[in-house]
Each structure stands twice: as structure tokens, then as C-alpha cells.
N, C-alpha and C. Protein backbone atom coordinates (compact mmCIF):
# COMPACT_ATOMS: atom_id res chain seq x y z
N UNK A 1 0.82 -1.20 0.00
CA UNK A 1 0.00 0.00 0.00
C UNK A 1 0.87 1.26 0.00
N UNK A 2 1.86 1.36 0.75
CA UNK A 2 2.87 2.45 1.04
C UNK A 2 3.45 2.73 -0.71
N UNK A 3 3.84 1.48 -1.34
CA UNK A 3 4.28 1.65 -2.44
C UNK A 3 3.29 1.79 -3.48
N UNK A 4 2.44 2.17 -3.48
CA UNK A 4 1.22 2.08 -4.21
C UNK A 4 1.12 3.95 -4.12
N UNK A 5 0.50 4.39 -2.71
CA UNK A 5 0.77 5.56 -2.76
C UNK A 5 2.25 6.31 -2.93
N UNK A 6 3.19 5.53 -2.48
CA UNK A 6 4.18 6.81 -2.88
C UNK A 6 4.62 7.15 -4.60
N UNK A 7 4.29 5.57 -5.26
CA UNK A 7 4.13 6.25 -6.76
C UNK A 7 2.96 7.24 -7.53
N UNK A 8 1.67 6.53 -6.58
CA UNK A 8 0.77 7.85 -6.89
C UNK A 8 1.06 9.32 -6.43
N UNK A 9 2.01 9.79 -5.67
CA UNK A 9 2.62 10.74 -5.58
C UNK A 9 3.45 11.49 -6.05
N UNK A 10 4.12 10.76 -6.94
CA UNK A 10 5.08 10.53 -7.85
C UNK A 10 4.36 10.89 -9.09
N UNK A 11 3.36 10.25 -9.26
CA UNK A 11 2.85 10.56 -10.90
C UNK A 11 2.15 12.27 -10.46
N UNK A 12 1.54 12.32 -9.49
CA UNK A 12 1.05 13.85 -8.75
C UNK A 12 2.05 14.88 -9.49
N UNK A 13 2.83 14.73 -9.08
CA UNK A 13 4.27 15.86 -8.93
C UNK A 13 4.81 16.21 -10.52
N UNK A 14 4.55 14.18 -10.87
CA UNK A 14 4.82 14.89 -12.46
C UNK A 14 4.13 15.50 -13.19
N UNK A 15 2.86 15.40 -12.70
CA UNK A 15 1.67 16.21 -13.81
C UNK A 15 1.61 17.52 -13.43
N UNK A 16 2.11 17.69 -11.83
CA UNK A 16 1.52 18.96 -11.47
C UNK A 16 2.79 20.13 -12.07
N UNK A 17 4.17 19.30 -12.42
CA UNK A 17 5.57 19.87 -13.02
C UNK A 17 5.35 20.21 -14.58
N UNK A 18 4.52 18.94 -15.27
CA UNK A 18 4.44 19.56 -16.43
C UNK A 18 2.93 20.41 -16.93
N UNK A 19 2.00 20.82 -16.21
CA UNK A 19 0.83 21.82 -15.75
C UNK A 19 1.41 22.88 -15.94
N UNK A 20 2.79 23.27 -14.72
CA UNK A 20 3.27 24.40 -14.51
C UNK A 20 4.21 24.96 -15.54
N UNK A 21 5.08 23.88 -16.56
CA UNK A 21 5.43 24.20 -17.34
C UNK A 21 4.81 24.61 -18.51
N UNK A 22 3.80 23.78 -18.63
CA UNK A 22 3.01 24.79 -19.90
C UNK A 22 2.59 25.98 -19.71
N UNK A 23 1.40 25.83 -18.64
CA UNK A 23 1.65 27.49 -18.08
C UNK A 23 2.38 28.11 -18.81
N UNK A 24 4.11 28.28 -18.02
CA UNK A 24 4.96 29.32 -18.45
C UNK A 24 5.28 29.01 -19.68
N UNK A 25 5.11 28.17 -20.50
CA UNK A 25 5.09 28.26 -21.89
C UNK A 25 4.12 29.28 -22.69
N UNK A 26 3.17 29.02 -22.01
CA UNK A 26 1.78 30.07 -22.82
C UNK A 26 2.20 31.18 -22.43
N UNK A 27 3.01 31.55 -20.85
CA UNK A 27 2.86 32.86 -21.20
C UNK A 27 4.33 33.89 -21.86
N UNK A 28 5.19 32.49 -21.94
CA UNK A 28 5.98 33.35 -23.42
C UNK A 28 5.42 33.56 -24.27
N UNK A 29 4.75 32.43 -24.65
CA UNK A 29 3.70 32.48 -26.16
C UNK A 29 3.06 33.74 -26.48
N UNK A 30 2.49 34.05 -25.47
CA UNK A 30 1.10 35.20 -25.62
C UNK A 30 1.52 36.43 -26.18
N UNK A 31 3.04 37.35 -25.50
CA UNK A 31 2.92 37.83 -26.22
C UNK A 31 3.63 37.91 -28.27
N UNK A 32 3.39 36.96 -28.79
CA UNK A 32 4.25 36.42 -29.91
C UNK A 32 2.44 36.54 -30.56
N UNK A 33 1.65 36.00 -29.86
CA UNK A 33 0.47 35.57 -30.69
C UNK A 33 -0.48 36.95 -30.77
N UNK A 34 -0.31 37.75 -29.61
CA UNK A 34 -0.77 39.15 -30.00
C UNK A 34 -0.31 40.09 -30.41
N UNK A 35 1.10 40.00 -30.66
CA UNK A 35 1.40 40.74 -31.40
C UNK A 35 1.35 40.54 -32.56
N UNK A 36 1.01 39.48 -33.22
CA UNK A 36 0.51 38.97 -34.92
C UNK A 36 -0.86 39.48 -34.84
N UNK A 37 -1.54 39.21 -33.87
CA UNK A 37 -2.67 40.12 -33.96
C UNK A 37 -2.73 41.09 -34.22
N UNK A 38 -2.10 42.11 -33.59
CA UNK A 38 -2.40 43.30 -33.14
C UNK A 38 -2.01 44.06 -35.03
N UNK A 39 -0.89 42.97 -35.61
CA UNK A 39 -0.45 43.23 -37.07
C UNK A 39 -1.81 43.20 -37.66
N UNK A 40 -2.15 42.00 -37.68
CA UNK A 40 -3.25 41.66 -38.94
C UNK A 40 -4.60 42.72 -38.47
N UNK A 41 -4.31 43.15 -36.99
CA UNK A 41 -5.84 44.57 -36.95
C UNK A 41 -5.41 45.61 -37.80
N UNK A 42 -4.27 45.86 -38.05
CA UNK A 42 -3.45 47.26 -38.10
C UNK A 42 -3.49 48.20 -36.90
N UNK A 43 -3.34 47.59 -35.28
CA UNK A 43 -3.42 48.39 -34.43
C UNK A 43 -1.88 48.41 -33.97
N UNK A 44 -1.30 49.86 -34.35
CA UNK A 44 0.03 49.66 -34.29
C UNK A 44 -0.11 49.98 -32.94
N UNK A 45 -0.27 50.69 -32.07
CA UNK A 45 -0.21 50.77 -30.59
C UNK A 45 0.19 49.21 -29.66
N UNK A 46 -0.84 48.78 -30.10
CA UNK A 46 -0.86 47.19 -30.11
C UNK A 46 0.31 46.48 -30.15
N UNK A 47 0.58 46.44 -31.40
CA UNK A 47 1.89 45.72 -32.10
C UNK A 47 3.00 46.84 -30.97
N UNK A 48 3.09 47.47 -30.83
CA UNK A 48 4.53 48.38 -30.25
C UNK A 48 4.19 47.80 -28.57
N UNK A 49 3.23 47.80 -28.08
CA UNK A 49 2.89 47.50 -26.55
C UNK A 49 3.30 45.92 -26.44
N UNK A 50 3.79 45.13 -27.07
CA UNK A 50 4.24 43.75 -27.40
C UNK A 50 5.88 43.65 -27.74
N UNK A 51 6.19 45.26 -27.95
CA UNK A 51 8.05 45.23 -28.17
C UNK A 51 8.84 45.46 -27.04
N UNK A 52 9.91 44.98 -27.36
CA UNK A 52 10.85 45.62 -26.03
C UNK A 52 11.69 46.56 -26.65
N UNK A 53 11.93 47.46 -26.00
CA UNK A 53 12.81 49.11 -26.44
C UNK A 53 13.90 48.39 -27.30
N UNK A 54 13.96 49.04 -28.36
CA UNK A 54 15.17 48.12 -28.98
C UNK A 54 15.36 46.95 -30.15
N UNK A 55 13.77 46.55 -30.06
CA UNK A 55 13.26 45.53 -30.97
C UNK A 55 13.90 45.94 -32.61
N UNK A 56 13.79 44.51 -33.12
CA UNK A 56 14.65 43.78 -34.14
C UNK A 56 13.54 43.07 -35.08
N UNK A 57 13.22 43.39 -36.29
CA UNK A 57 13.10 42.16 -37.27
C UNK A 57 13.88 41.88 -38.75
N UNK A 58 14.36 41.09 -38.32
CA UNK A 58 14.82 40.27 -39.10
C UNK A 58 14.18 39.46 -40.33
N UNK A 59 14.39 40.06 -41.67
CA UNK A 59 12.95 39.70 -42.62
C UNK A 59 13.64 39.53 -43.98
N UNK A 60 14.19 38.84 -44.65
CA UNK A 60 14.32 38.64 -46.48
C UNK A 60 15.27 39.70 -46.61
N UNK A 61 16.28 39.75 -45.71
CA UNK A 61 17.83 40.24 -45.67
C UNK A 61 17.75 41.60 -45.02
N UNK A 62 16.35 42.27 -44.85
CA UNK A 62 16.58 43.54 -44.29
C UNK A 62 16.39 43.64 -43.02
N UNK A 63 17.02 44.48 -41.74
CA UNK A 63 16.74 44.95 -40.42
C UNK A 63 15.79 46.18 -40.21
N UNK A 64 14.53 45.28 -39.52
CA UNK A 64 13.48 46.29 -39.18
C UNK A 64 13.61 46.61 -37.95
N UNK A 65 13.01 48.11 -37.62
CA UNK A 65 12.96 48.59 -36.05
C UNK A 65 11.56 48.85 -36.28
N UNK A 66 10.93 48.73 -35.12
CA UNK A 66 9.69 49.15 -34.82
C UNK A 66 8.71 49.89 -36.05
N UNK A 67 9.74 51.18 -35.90
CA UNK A 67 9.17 52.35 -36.45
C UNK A 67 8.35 51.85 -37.63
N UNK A 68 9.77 51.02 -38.74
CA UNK A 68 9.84 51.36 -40.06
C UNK A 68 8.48 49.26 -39.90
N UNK A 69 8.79 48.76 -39.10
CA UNK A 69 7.53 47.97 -38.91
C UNK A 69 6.24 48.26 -39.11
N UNK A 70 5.70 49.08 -38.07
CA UNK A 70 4.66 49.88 -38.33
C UNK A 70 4.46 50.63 -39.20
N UNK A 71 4.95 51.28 -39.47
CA UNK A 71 5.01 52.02 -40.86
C UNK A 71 4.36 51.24 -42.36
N UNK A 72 5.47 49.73 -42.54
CA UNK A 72 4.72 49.16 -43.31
C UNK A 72 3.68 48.56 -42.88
N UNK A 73 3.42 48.03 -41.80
CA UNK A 73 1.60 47.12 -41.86
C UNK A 73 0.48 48.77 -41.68
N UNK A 74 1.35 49.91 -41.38
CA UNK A 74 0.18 50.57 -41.78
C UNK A 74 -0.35 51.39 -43.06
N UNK A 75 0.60 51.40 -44.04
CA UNK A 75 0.36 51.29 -45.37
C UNK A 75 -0.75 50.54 -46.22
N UNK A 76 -1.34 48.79 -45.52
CA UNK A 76 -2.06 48.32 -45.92
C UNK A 76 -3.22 48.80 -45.42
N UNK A 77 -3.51 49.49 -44.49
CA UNK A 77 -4.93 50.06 -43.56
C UNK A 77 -6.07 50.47 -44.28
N UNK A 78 -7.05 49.95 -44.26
CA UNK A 78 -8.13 50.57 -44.81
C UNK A 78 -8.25 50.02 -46.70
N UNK A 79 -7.32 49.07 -46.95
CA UNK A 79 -7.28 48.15 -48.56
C UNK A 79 -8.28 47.24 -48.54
N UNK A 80 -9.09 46.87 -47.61
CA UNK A 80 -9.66 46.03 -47.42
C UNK A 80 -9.13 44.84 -47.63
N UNK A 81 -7.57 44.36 -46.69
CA UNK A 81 -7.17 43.72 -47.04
C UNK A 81 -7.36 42.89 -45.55
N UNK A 82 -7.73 41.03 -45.43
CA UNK A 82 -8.28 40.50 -44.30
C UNK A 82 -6.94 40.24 -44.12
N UNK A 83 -6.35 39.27 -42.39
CA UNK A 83 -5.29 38.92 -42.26
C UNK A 83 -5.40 38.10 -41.11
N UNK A 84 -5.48 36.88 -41.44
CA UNK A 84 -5.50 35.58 -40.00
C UNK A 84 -4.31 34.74 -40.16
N UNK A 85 -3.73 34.54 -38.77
CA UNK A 85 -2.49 34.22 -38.41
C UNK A 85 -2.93 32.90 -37.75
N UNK A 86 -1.91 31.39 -37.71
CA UNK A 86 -1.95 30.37 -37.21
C UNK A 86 -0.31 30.11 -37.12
N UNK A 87 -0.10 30.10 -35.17
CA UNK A 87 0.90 30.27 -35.10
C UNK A 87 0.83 28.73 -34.57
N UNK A 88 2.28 27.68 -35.11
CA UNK A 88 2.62 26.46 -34.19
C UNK A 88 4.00 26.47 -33.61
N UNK A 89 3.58 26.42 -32.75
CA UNK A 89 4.65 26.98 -31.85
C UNK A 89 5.93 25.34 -31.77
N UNK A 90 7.18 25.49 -32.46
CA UNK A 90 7.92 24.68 -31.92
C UNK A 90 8.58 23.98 -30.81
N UNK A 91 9.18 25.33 -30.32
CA UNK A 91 10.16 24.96 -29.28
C UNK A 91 10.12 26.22 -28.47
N UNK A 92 9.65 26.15 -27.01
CA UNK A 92 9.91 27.40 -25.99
C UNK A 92 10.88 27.12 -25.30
N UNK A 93 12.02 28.11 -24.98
CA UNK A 93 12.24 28.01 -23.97
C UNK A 93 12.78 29.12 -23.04
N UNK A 94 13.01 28.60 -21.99
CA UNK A 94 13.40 29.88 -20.79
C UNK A 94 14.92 29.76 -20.31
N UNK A 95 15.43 30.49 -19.66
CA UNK A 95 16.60 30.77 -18.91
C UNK A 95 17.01 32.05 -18.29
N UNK A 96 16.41 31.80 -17.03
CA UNK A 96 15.91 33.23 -16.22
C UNK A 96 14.97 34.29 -16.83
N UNK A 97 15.75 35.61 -17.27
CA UNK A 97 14.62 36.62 -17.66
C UNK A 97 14.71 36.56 -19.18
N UNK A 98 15.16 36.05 -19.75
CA UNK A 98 14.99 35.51 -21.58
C UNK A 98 14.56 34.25 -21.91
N UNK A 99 13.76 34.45 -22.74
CA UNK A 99 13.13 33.49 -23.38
C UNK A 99 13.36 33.48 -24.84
N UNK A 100 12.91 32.08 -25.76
CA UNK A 100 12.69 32.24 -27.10
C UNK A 100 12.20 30.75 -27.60
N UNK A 101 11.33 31.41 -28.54
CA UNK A 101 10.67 30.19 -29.40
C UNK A 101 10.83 30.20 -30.91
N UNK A 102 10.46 29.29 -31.42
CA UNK A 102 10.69 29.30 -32.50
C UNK A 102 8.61 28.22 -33.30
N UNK A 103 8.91 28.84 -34.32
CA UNK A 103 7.21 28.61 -34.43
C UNK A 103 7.10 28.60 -36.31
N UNK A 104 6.18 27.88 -36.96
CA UNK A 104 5.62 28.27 -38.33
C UNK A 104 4.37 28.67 -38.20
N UNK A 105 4.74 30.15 -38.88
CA UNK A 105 4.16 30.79 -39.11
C UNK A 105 2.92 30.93 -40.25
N UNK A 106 1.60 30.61 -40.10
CA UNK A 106 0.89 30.96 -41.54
C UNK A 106 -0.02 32.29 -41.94
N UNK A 107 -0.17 32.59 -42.75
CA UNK A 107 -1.19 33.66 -42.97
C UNK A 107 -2.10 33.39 -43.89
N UNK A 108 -3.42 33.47 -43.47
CA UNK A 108 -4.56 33.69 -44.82
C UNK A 108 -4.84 34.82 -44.76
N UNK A 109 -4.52 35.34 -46.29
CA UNK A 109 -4.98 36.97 -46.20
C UNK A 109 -5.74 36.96 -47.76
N UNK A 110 -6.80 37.69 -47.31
CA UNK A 110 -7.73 37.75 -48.94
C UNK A 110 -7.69 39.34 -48.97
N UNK A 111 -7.70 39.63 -50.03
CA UNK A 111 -7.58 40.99 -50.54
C UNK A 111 -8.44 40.90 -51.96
N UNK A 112 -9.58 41.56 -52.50
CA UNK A 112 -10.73 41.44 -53.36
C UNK A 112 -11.09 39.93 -53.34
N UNK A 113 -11.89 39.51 -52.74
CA UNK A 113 -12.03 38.35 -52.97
C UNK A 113 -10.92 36.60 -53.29
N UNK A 114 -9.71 37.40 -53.41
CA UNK A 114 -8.60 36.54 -53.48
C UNK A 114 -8.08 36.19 -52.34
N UNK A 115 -7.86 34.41 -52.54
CA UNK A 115 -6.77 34.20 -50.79
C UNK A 115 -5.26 33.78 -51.47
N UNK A 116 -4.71 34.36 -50.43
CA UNK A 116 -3.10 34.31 -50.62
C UNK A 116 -3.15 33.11 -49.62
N UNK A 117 -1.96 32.49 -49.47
CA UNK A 117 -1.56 32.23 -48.20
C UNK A 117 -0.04 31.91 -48.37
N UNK A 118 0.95 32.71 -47.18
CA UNK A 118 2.14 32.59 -46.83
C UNK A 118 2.23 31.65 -45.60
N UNK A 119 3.66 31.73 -45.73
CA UNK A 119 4.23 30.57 -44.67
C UNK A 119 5.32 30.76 -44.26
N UNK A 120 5.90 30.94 -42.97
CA UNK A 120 7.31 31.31 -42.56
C UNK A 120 7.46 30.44 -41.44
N UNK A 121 8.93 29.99 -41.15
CA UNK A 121 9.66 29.93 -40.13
C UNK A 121 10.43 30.57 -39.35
N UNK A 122 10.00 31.12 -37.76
CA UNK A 122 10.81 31.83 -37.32
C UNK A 122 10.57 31.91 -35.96
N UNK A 123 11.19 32.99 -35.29
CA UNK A 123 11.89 32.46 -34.11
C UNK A 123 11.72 33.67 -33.66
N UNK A 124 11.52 33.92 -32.15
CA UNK A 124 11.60 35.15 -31.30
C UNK A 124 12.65 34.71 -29.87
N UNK A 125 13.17 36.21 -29.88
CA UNK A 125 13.91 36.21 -28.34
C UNK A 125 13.09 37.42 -27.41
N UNK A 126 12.71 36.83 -26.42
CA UNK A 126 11.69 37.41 -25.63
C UNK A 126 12.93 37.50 -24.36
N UNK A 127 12.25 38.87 -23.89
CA UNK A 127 12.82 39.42 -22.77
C UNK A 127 11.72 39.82 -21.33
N UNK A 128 12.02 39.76 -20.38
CA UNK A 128 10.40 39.69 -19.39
C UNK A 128 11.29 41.15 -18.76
N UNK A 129 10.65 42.23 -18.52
CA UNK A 129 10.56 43.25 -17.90
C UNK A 129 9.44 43.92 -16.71
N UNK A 130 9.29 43.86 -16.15
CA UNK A 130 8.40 44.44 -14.78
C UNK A 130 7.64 42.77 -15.02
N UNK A 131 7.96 42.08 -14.80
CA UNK A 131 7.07 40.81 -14.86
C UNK A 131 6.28 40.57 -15.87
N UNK A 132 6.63 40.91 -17.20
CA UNK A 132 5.79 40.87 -18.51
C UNK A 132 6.95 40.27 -19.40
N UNK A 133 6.78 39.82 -20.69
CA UNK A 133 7.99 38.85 -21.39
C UNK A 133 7.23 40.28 -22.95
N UNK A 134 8.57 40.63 -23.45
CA UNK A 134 8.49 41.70 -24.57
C UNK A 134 9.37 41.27 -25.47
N UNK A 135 9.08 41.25 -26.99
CA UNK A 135 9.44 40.72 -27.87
C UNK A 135 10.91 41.69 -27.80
N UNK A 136 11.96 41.11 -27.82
CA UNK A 136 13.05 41.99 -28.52
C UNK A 136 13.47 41.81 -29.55
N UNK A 137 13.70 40.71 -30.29
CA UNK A 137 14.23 40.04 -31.71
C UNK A 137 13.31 38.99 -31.75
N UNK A 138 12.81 39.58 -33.99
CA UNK A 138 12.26 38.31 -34.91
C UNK A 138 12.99 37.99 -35.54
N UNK A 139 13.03 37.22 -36.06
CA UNK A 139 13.45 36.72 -36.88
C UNK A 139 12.72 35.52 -37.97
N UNK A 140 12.44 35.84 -39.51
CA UNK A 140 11.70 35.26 -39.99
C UNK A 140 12.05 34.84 -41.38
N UNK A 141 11.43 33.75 -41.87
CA UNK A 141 12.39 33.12 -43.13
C UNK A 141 11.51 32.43 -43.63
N UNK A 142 10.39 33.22 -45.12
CA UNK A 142 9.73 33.18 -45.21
C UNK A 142 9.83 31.77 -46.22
N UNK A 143 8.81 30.47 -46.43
CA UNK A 143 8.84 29.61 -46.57
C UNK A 143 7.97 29.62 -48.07
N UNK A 144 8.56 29.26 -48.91
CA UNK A 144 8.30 28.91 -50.59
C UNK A 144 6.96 28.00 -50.84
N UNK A 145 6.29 28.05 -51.21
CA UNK A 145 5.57 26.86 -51.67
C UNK A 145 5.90 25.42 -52.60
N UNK A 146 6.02 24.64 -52.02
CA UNK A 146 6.48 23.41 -53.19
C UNK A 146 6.79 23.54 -54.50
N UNK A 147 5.60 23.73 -55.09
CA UNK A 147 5.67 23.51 -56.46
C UNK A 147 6.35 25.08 -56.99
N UNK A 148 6.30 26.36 -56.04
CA UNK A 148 7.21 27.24 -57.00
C UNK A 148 8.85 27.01 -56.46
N UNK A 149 9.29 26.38 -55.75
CA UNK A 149 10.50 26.01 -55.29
C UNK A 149 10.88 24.74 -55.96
N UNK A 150 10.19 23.76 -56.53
CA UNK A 150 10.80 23.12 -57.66
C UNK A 150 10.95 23.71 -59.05
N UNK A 151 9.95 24.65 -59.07
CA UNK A 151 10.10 25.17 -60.47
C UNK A 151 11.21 25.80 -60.38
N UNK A 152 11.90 26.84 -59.67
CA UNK A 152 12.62 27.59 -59.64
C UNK A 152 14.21 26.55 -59.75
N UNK A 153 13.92 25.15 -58.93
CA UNK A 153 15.15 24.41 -58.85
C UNK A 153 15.20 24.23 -60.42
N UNK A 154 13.91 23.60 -61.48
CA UNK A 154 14.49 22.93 -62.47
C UNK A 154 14.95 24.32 -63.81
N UNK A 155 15.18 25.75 -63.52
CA UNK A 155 15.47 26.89 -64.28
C UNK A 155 16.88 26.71 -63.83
């Protein structure tokens, strides 16, 4: 009986260890997933309340800061252009007050009746400040579709 409960104690501890770890997984996550939000609203306030002073993206060879970020998603404002994000999140992890994940990225975006859809791989380094985790560096590497990435191999 003793050994009966002390492994049911045992399995306790492990569920209640990996509970707590997801937890703090989601809440690196969260802000990564609202700040794709806050993109596809065009609420740049939003998107900037999700950076850390200093922020970085990293995008198809060029270095973005904030500014020139916002700047472009607010160029599209008012095109009637839609924008839904499905983030899968790879790999989190922590080590004290930095974090980073890495995730594929998708977008369905219709613009006149047309759907696009992109696809990236990429990765954030999250920083936690007053007890909040703020994006400081993206980094993103936007992902080809099959069939135009063979075409391009057999040219």
C-alpha cells in the first residue's frame, strides 16, 4: 500500500511539473500571438505594446525597427485587405529573464475576394521586464511553396 501511494505521488508531482510548465510556456507564447494580432488589426499601438525598447526584425535580408515595422503594416490600412495568423509553436524556452521560441508561421490573407496564403519559419527572443515577457528580436524566413520552389530548382 505504502508503495502504491508513494508512486501515486510521484505521478502527482509529475503532472503537477508539467501543468506548470506549460503554463509558463503560454505565457511566453502570448505575447508572440498578440502581437501577430495586433499586425493583422493594423493596431500599431498594439503591435509596439508587445516590443521591447530596442526591438529587431529580421525579414528577407533587411533589419526592421519598430518604427519602419509599423510604418509598413500601416500602409495596408483601410485596402480592405483581411489577415489571419496560425501560429505552431515549436520549441519554448526559458533561462531566467529571456526566453525564445521558435514557431511556423501561416497567414490567410484575402484581398478582393482573393486568398493568398504565406508561410514562414521563425523564431523570437523574448525578454520579461516588470514581470511581462516583450518581444526583442524576430526573426523570420519566409517559406516557398512546393511547387514554385521546384520550379525555380528545375530553371
Amino acid at each position: 500500500m505504502r508503495r502504491f501511494l508513494f508512486v501515486l505521488l510521484l505521478f502527482a508531482a509529475g503532472q503537477h511539473a508539467r501543468a506548470q510548465n506549460a503554463a509558463a510556456q503560454q505565457e511566453i507564447q502570448a505575447p508572440v500571438l498578440r502581437f501577430f494580432d495586433a499586425m493583422a488589426a493594423g493596431a500599431e499601438k498594439a503591435v509596439a505594446a508587445e516590443a521591447a525598447p530596442g526591438f529587431s526584425l529580421l525579414e528577407n535580408g533587411k533589419v526592421w525597427n519598430l518604427d519602419s515595422l509599423v510604418n509598413s503594416v500601416s500602409k495596408y490600412k483601410g485596402m480592405g485587405i483581411t489577415r489571419i495568423n496560425r501560429l505552431d509553436f515549436i520549441n519554448t524556452e526559458q533561462s531566467g529573464n529571456l526566453a525564445w521560441v521558435s514557431y511556423y508561421n501561416t497567414a490567410d490573407l484575402t484581398y478582393k475576394g482573393r486568398q493568398i496564403i504565406m508561410k514562414w519559419l521563425e523564431s523570437a527572443l523574448l525578454i520579461r521586464e516588470k514581470r511581462q515577457w516583450k518581444i526583442k528580436l524576430l526573426h523570420s524566413t519566409e517559406l516557398k511553396p512546393a511547387a514554385a520552389a521546384a520550379k525555380k530548382n528545375r530553371e
